[in-house]
Protein backbone atom coordinates (compact mmCIF):
# COMPACT_ATOMS: atom_id res chain seq x y z
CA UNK A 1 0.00 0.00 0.00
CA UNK A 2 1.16 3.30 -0.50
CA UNK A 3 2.46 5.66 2.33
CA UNK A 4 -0.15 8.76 2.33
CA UNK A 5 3.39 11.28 2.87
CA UNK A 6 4.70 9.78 0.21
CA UNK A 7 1.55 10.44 -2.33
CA UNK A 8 0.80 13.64 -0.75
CA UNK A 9 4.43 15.27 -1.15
CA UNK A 10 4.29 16.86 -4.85
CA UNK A 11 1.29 18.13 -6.22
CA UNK A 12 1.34 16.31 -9.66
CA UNK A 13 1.63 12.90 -7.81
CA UNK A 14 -2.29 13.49 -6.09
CA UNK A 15 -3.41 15.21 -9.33
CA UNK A 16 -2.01 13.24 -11.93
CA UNK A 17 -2.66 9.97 -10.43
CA UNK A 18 -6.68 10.99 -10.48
CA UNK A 19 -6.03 12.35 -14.10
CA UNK A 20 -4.69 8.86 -14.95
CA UNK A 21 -7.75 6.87 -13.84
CA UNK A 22 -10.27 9.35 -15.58
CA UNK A 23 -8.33 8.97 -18.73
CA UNK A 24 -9.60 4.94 -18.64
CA UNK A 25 -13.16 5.95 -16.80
CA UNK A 26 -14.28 8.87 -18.91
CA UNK A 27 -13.72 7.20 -22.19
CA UNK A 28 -15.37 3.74 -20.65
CA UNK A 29 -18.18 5.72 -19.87
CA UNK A 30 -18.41 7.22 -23.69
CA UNK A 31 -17.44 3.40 -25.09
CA UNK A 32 -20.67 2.06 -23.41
CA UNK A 33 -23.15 4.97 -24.81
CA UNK A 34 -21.72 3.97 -28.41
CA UNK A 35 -22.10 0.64 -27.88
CA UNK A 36 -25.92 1.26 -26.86
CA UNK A 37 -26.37 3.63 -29.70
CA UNK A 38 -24.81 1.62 -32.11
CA UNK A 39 -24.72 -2.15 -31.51
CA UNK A 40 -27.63 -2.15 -28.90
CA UNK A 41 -25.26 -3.59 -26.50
CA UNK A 42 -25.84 -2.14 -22.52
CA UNK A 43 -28.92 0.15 -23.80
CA UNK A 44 -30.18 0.11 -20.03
CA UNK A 45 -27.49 2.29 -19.13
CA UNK A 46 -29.02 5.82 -19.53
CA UNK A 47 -27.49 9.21 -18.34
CA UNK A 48 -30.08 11.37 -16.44
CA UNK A 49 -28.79 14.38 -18.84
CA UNK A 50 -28.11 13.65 -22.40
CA UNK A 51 -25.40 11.69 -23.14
CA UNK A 52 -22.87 13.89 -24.98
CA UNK A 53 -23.55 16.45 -22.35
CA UNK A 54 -22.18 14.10 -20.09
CA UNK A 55 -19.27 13.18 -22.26
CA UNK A 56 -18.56 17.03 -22.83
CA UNK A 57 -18.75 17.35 -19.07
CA UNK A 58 -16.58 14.31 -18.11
CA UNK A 59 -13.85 15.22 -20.61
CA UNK A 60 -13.80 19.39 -20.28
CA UNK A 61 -13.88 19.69 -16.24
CA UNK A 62 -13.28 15.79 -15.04
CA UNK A 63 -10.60 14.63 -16.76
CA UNK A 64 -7.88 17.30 -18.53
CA UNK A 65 -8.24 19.56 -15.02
CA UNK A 66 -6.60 16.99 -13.00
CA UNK A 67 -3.16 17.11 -15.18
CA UNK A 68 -3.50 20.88 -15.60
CA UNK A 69 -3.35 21.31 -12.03
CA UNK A 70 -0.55 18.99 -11.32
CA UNK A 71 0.97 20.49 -14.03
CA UNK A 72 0.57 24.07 -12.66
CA UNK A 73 0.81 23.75 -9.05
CA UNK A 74 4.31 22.19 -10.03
CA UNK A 75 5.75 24.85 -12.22
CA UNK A 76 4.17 28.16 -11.05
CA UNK A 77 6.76 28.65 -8.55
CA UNK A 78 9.52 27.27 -10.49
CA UNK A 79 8.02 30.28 -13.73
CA UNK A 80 8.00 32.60 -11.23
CA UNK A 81 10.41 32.02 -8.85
CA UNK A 82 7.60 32.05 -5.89
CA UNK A 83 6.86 30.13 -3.00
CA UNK A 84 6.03 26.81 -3.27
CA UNK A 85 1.95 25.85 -3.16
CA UNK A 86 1.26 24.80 0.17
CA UNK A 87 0.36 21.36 0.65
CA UNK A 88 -2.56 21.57 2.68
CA UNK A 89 -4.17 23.75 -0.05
CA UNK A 90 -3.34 21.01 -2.56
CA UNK A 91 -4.89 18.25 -0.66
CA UNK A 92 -7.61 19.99 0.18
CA UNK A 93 -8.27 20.51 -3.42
CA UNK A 94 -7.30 17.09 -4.51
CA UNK A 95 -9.83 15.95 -2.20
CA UNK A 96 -12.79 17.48 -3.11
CA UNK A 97 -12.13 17.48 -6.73
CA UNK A 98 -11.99 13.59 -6.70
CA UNK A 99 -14.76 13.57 -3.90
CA UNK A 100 -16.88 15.62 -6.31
CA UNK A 101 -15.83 13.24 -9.67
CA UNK A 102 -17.06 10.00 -7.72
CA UNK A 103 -20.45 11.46 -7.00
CA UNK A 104 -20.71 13.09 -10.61
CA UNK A 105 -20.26 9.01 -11.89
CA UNK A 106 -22.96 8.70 -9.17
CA UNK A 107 -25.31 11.17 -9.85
CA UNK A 108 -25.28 10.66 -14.03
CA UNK A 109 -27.25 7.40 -13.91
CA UNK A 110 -29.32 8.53 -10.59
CA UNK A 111 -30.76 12.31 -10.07
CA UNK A 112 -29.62 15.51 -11.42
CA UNK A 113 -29.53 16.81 -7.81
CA UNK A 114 -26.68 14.45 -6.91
CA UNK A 115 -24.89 15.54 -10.20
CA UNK A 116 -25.38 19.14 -9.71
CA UNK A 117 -23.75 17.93 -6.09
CA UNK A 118 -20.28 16.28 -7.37
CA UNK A 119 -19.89 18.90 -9.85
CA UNK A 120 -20.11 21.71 -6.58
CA UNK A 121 -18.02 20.04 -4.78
CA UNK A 122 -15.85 19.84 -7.53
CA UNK A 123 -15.80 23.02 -8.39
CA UNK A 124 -14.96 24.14 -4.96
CA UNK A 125 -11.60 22.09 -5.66
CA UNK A 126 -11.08 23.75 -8.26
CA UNK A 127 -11.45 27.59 -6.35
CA UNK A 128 -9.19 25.92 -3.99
CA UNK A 129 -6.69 25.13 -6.53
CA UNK A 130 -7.02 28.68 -8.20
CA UNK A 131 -6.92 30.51 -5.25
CA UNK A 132 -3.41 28.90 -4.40
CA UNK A 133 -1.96 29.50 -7.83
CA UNK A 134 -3.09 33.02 -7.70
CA UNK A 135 -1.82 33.16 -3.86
CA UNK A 136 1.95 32.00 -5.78
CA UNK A 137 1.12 34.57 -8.41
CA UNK A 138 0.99 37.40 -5.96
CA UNK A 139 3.94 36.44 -4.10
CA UNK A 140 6.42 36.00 -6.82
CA UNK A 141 9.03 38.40 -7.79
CA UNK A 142 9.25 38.57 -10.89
CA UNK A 143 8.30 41.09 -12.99
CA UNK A 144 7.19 39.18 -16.33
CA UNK A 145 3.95 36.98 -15.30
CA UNK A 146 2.48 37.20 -18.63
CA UNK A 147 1.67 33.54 -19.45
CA UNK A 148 0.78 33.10 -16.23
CA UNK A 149 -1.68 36.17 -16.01
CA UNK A 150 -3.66 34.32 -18.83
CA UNK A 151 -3.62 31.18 -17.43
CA UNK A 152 -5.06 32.30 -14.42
CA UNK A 153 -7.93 34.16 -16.49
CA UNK A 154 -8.79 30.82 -18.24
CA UNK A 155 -8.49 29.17 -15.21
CA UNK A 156 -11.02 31.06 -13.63
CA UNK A 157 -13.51 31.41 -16.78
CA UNK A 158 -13.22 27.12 -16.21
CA UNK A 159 -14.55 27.11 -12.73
CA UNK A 160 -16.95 30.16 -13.62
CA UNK A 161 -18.11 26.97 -16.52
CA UNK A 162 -18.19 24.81 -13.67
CA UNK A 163 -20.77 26.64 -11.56
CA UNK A 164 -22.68 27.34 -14.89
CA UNK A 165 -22.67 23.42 -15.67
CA UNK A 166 -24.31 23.21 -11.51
CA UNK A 167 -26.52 25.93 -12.11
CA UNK A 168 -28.06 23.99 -15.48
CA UNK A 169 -28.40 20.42 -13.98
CA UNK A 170 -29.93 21.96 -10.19
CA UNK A 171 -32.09 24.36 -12.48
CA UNK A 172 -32.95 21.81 -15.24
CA UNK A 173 -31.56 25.05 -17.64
CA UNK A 174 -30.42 23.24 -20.89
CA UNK A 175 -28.82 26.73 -22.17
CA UNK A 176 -26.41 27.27 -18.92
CA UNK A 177 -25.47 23.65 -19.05
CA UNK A 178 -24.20 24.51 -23.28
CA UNK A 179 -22.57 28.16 -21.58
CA UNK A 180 -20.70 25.47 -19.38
CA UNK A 181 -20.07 23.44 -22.16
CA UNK A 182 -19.08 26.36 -24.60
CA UNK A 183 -16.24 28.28 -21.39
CA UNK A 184 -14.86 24.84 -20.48
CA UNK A 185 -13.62 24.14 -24.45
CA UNK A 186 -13.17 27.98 -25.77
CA UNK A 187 -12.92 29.76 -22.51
CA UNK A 188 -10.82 27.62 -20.70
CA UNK A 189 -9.27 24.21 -21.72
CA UNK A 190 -8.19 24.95 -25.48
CA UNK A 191 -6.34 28.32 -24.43
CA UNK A 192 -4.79 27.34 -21.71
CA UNK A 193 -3.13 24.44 -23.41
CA UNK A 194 -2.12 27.00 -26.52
CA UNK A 195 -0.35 28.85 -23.41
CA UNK A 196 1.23 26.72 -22.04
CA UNK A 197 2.41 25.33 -25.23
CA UNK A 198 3.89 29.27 -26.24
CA UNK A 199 5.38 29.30 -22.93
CA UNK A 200 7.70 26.00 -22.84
CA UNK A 201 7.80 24.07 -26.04
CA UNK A 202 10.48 26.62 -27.30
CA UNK A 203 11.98 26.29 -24.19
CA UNK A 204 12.32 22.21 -24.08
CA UNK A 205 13.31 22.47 -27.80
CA UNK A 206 16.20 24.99 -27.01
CA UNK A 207 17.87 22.53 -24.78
CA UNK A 208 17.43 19.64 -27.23
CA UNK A 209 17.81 21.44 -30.72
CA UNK A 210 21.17 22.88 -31.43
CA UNK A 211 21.52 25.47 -32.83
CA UNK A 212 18.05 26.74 -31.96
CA UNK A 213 16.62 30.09 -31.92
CA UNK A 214 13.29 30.55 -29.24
CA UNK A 215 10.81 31.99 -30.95
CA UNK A 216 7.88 33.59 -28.86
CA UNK A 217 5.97 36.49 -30.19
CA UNK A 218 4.53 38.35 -27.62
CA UNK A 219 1.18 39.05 -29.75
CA UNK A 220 0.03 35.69 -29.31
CA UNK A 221 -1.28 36.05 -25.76
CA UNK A 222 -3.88 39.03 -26.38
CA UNK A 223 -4.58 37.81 -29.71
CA UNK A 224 -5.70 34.25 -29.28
CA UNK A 225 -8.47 35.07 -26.44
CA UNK A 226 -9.55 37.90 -28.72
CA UNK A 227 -9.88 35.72 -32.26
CA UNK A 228 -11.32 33.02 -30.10
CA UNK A 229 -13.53 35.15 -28.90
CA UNK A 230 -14.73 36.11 -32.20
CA UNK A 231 -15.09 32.23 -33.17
CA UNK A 232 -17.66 32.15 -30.15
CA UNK A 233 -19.48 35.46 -31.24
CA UNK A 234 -20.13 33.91 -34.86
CA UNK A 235 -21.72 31.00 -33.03
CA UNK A 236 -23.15 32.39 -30.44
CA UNK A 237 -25.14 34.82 -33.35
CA UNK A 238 -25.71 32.26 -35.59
CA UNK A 239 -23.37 33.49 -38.32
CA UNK A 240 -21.04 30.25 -38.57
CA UNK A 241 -20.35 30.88 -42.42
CA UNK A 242 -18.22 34.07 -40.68
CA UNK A 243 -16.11 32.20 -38.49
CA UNK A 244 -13.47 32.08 -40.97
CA UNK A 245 -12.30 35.49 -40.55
CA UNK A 246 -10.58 34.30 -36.85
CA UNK A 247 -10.32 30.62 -37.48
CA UNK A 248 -8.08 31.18 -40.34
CA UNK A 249 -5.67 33.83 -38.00
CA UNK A 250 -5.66 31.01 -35.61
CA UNK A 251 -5.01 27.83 -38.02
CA UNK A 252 -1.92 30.50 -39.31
CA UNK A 253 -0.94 31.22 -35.75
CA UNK A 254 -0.88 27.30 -35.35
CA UNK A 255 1.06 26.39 -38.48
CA UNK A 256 3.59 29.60 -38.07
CA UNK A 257 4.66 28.70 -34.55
CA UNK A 258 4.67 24.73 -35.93
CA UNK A 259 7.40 25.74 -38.18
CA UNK A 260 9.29 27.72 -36.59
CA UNK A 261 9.96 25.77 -33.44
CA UNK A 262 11.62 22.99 -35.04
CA UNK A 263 8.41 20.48 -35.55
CA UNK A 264 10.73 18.22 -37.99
CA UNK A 265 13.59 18.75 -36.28
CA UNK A 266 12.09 17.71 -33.06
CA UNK A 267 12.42 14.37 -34.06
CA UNK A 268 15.95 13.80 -32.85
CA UNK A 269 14.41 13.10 -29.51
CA UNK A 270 10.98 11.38 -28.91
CA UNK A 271 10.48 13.22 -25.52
CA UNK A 272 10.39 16.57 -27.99
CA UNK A 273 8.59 14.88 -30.77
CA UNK A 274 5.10 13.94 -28.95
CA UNK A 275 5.16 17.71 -27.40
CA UNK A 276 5.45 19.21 -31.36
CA UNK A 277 3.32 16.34 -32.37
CA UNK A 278 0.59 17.68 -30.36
CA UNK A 279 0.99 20.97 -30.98
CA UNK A 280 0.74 20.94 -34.77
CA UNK A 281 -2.86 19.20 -34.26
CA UNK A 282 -3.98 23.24 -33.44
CA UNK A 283 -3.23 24.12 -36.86
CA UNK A 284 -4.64 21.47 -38.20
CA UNK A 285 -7.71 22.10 -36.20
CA UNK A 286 -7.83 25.25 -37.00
CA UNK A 287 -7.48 24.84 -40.61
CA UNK A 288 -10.82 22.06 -40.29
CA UNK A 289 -12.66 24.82 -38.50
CA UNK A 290 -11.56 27.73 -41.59
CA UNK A 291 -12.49 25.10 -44.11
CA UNK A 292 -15.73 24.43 -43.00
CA UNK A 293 -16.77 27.69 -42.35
CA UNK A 294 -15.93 28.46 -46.05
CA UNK A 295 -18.32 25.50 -47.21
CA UNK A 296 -21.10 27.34 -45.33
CA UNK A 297 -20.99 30.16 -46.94
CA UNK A 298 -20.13 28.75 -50.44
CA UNK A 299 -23.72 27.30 -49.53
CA UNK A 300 -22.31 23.59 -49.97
CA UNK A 301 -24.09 20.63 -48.80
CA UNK A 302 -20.85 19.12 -47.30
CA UNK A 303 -19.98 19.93 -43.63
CA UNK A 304 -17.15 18.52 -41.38
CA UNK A 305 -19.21 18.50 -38.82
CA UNK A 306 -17.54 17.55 -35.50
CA UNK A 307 -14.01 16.48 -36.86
CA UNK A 308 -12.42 20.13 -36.09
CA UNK A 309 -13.16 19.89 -32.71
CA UNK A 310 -11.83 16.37 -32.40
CA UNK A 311 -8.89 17.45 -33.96
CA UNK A 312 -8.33 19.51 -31.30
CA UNK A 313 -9.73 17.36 -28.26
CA UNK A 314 -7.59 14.62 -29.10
CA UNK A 315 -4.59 15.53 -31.00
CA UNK A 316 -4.10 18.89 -29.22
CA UNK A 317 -5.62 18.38 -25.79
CA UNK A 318 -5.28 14.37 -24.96
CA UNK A 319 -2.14 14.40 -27.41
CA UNK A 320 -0.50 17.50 -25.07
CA UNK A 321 -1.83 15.86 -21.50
CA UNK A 322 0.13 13.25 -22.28
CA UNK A 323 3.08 14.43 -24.09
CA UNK A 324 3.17 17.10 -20.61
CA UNK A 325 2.11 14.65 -17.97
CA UNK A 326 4.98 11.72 -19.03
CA UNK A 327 7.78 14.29 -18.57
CA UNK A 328 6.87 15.91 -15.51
CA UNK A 329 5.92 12.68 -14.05
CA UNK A 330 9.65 11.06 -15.18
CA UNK A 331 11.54 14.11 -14.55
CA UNK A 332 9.97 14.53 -10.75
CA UNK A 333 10.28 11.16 -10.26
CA UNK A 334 14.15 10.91 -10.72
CA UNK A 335 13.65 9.03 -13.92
CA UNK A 336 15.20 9.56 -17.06
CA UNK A 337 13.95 12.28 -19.31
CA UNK A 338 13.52 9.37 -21.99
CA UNK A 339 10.51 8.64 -23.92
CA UNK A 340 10.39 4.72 -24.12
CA UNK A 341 8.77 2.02 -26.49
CA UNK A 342 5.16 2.05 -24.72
CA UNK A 343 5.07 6.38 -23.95
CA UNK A 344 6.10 6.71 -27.84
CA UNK A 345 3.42 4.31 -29.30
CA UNK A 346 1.05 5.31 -26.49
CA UNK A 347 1.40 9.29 -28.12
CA UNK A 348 1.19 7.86 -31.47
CA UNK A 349 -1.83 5.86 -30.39
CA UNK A 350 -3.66 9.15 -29.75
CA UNK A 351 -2.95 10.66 -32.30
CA UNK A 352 -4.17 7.63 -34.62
CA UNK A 353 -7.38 8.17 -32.75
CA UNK A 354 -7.74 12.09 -33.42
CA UNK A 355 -7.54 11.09 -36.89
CA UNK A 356 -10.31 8.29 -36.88
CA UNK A 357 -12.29 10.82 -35.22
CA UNK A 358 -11.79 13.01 -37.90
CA UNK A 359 -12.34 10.98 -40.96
CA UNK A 360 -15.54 9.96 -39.13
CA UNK A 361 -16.96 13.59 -40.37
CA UNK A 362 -15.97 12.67 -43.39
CA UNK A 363 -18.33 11.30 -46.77
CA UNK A 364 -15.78 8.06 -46.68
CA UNK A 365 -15.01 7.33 -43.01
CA UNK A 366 -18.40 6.49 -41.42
CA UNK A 367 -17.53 2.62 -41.19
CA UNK A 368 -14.37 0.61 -40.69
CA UNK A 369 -14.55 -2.90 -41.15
CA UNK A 370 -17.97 -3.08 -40.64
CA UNK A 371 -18.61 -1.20 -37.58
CA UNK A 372 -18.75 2.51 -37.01
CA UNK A 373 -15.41 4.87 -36.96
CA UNK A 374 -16.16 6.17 -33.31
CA UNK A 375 -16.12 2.80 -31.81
CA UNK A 376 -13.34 2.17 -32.90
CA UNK A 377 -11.55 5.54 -32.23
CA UNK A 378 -13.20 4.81 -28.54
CA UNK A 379 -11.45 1.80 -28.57
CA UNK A 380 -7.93 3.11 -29.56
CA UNK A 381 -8.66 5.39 -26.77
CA UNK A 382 -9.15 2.89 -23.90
CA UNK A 383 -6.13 0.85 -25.22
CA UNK A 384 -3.76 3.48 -25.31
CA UNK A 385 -4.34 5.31 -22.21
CA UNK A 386 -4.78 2.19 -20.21
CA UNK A 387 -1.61 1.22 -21.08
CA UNK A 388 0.39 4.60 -20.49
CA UNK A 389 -2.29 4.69 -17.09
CA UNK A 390 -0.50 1.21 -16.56
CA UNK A 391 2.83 2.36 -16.38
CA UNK A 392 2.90 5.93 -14.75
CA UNK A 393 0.30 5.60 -12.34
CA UNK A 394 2.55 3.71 -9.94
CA UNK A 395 4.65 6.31 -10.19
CA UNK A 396 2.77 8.68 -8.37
CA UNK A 397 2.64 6.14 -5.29
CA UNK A 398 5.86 5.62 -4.76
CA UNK A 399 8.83 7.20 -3.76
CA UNK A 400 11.29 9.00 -6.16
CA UNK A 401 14.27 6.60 -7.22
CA UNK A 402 16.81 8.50 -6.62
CA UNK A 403 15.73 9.09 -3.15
CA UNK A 404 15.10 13.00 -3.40
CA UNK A 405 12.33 14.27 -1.37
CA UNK A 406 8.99 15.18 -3.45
């Protein structure tokens, strides 16, 4: 059994260790409505919201928070050169967070009250968790915060989601419950993850690439909320054929910064590679988004429906989780900053799913052998993460090898 001082001594151990079991129970959870939908197969087992709701829920605010957290709580004062997050706060918000997932499970297949329950007490986690980063923020030094001054914004317009998503299941308001939705993806998770890319993959590429020249244009931080925010306007107005005129900035943003931190030459080292091979998915994305906002208002009957956004969730999002989560959890382990056999095909596993989802939208890619594309991509899924799940979540349970204290 693990020793609770040993799991509760770094951040990223509690965090990431919860992340790693909601990377197998979220997707199990969106395996068995497909296989209902689908194949008729467990049809008894019925959400007390709609299902996708769920699934946007579960993935958004119960599954990529956990790593960001670790993540953050773990480099904030190293950015900044601040005080470390104290580790009653980060208990305390471990606690409820995971207290508040296990009664969401509960409350989707019993009452919306219980639902609207976990996802409080989840939330208040979460204001825990913010409230200590921004407590670090304050403290530190150093005069140039700007990365971090945006992830706290999108950290906050998260748990603002979070009490929307209560408000909407308590209230039995369908439209809060889609706000919650729409801040978790737009306002929150796909930002943040752009930010945190700007702020270190030139960084981890400057001590791997030689000769390397960082590259980090200062413009990008006001201009991505602001274009994103124009992506949300066109929806939110119902002008979609529009959105166009800030998806393509963004898929150019994307591509730009691709290039010119080294995406092929990242290559020379695996550890690198899955970071870059992430990253380039938000171009990509991006580019889906542009090109189907163009067939609107060409007044086309072809749409790509939901393969931009899965694009993004998987290759960008799941893709960066785990390209992030594997180094931080070797590096502050004492391991070697080495990408092995299983983390490589694990990353390349994702992204293999990403693109299933994708060609799913498409004309051609409904069916694969017989059975529909999302099962399968849902099936990829479960086999990838349990296996990287498999081999890292130990990690976080036991002490670090080389016998340094955290």
């Amino acid at each position: 059994m693990p020793n609770w001082n040993t799991f509760t001594a770094a951040p990223h151990r509690m965090m990431m260790f919860a992340g790693s079991l909601q990377l197998v129970l979220t997707m199990s959870f969106w395996l068995a409505e497909l296989l209902a939908r689908y194949l008729n197969i467990l049809p008894g087992i019925t959400p007390v919201i709609p299902a996708t709701w769920a699934h946007g829920y579960l993935m958004l605010f119960g599954l990529f928070p956990y790593f960001i957290f670790g993540f953050l709580m773990t480099t904030y004062p190293r950015w900044m050169n601040g005080p470390l997050v104290e580790r009653s706060r980060y208990v305390a918000s471990f606690l409820c967070m995971t207290t508040g997932s296990v009664t969401v499970y509960a409350g989707l297949f019993t009452h919306t009250t219980v639902l609207a329950t976990g996802a409080l007490l989840h939330a208040f986690g979460w204001f825990i968790g913010i409230s200590e980063l921004y407590r670090v923020f304050r403290a530190a030094p150093g005069p140039e915060k700007s990365h971090e001054r945006y992830l706290n914004l999108y950290l906050l317009l998260g748990g603002i989601g979070m009490l929307s998503f209560v408000l909407g299941t308590g209230l039995d308001r369908p439209g809060l419950i889609q706000t919650a939705l729409t801040l978790g993806w737009w306002g929150f998770l796909l930002p943040l993850l752009v930010t945190v890319a700007h702020r270190m993959l030139p960084f981890f590429s400057s001590m791997v690439i030689k000769p390397y020249t960082v590259v980090q244009p200062a413009w990008m931080l006001p201009a991505l909320p602001l274009l994103i925010a124009g992506h949300v306007a066109c929806e939110t107005l119902n002008i979609w054929q529009w959105r166009f005129l800030f998806d393509a900035p963004l898929a150019g943003i994307g591509l730009y910064l691709s290039f010119r931190w080294g995406f092929r030459r990242s290559f020379q080292v695996r550890l690198l590679a899955i970071l870059h091979m992430a990253f380039v998915w938000f171009g990509i994305g991006m580019t889906l988004y542009t090109l189907d906002s163009l067939l609107l208002l060409f007044s086309t009957d072809v749409s790509l429906g939901r393969a931009p956004l899965h694009a993004l969730g998987i290759g960008l999002v799941a893709g960066m989780t785990l390209a992030m989560a594997s180094r931080v959890s070797l590096g502050h382990s004492g391991r070697p900053l080495v990408a092995d056999r299983r983390v490589w095909l694990c990353c390349w596993g994702l992204h293999i799913t990403a693109l299933l989802r994708v060609v799913n939208d498409l004309p051609i890619g409904q069916t694969l052998f017989g059975l529909p594309t999302p099962l399968w991509a849902a099936l990829l899924w479960l086999v990838t993460v349990f296996a990287w799940s498999w081999r890292f979540a130990p990690i976080y349970l036991r002490p670090r090898v080389d016998g340094n204290p955290g």
